[in-house]
Protein backbone atom coordinates (compact mmCIF):
# COMPACT_ATOMS: atom_id res chain seq x y z
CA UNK A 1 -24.01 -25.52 -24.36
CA UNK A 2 -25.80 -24.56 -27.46
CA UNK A 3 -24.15 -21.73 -29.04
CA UNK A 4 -26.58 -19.26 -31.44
CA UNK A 5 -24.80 -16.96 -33.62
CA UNK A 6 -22.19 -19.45 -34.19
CA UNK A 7 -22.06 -17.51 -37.71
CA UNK A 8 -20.82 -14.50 -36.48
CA UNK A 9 -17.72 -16.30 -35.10
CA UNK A 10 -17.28 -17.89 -38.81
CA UNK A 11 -17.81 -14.52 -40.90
CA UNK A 12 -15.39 -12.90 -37.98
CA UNK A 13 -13.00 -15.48 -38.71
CA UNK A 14 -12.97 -15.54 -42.32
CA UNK A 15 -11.69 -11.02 -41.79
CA UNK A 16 -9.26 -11.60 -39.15
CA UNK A 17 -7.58 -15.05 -40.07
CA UNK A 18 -5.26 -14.62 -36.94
CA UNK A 19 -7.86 -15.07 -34.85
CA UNK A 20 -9.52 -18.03 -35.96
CA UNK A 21 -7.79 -20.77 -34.39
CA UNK A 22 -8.55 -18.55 -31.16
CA UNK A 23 -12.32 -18.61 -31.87
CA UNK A 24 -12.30 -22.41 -33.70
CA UNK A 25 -10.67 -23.15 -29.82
CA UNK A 26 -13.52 -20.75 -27.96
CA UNK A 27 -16.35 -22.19 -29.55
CA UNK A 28 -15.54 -26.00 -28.97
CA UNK A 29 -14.99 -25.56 -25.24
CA UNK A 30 -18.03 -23.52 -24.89
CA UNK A 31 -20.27 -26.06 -27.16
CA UNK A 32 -18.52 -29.07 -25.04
CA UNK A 33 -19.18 -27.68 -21.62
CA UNK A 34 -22.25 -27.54 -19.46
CA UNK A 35 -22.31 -24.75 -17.50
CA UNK A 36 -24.79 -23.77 -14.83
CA UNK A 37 -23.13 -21.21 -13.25
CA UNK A 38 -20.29 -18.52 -13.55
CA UNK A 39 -18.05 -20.52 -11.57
CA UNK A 40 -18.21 -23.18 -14.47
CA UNK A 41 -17.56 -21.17 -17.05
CA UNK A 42 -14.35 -19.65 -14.96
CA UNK A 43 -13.61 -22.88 -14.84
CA UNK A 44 -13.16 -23.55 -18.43
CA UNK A 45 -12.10 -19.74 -19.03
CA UNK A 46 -10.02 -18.59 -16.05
CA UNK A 47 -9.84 -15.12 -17.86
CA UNK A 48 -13.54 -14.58 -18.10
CA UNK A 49 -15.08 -11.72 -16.23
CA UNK A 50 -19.12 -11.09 -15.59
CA UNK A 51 -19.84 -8.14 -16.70
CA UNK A 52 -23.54 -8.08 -15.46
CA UNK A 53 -27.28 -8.72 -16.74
CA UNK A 54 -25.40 -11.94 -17.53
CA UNK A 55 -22.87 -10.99 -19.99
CA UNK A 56 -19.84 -12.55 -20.28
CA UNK A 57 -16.68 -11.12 -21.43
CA UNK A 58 -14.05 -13.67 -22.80
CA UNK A 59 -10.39 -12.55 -23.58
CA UNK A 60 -9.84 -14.08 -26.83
CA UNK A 61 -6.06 -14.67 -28.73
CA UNK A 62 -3.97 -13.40 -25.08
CA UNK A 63 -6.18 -11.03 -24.53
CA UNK A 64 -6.25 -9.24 -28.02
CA UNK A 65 -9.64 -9.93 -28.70
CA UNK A 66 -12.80 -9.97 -26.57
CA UNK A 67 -15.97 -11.90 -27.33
CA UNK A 68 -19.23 -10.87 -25.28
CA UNK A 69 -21.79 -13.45 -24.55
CA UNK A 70 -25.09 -13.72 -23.20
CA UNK A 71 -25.42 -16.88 -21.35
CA UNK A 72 -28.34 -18.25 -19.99
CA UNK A 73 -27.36 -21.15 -17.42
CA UNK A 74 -31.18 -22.71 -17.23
CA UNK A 75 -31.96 -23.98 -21.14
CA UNK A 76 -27.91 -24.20 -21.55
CA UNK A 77 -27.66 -21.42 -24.34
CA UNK A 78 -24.85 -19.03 -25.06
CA UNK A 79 -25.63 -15.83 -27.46
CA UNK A 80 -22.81 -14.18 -29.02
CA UNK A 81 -23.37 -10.42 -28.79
CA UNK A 82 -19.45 -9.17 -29.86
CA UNK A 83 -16.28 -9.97 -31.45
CA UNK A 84 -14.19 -7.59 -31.66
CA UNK A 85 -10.30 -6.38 -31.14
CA UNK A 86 -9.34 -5.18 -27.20
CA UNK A 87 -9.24 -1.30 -28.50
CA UNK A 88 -12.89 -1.93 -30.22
CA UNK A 89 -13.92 -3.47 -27.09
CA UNK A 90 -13.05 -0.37 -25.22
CA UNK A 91 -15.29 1.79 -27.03
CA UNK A 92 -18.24 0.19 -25.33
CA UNK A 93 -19.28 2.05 -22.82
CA UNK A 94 -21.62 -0.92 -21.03
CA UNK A 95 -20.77 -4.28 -22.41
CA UNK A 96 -23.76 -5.16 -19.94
CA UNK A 97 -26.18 -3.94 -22.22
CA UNK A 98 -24.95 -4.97 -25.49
């Protein structure tokens, strides 16, 4: 998969060192995989739930963080849209929209 935004996961990183290993791990498996359906992806992320208007939201670090994605299956491209910390993640009110 092609992953754009791969910056945010770096400048994320370099605030919250105790996630980065998490997120180094994330973004390897996603780049390495080739997905062309949800039932991929849950296959390389058993945690990961659809969220709709395909967003994707990955727990991240046991569940401490959550990264949502935009991933479109046909040109193999994955958008980051959030990283953030479970308790920022529950101020969204429709992760399906951001």
């Amino acid at each position: 998969m092609r992953i754009i935004t791969h910056k945010a996961i770096v400048q994320y990183a370099e605030l919250h060192s105790d996630v980065k290993l998490a997120l180094d791990e994330w973004y390897i498996k996603a780049e390495q995989s080739q997905w062309n359906c949800f039932a991929d992806v849950k296959q390389t992320f058993n945690s990961v739930d659809n969220v709709g208007n395909k967003r994707y939201v990955f727990n991240i670090k046991g569940n401490s963080y959550r990264l949502i994605a935009l991933i479109i299956f046909v040109p193999k491209i994955v958008y980051i849209r959030f990283i953030g910390t479970h308790s920022e993640y529950d101020k969204i009110k429709d992760c399906s929209k951001i």
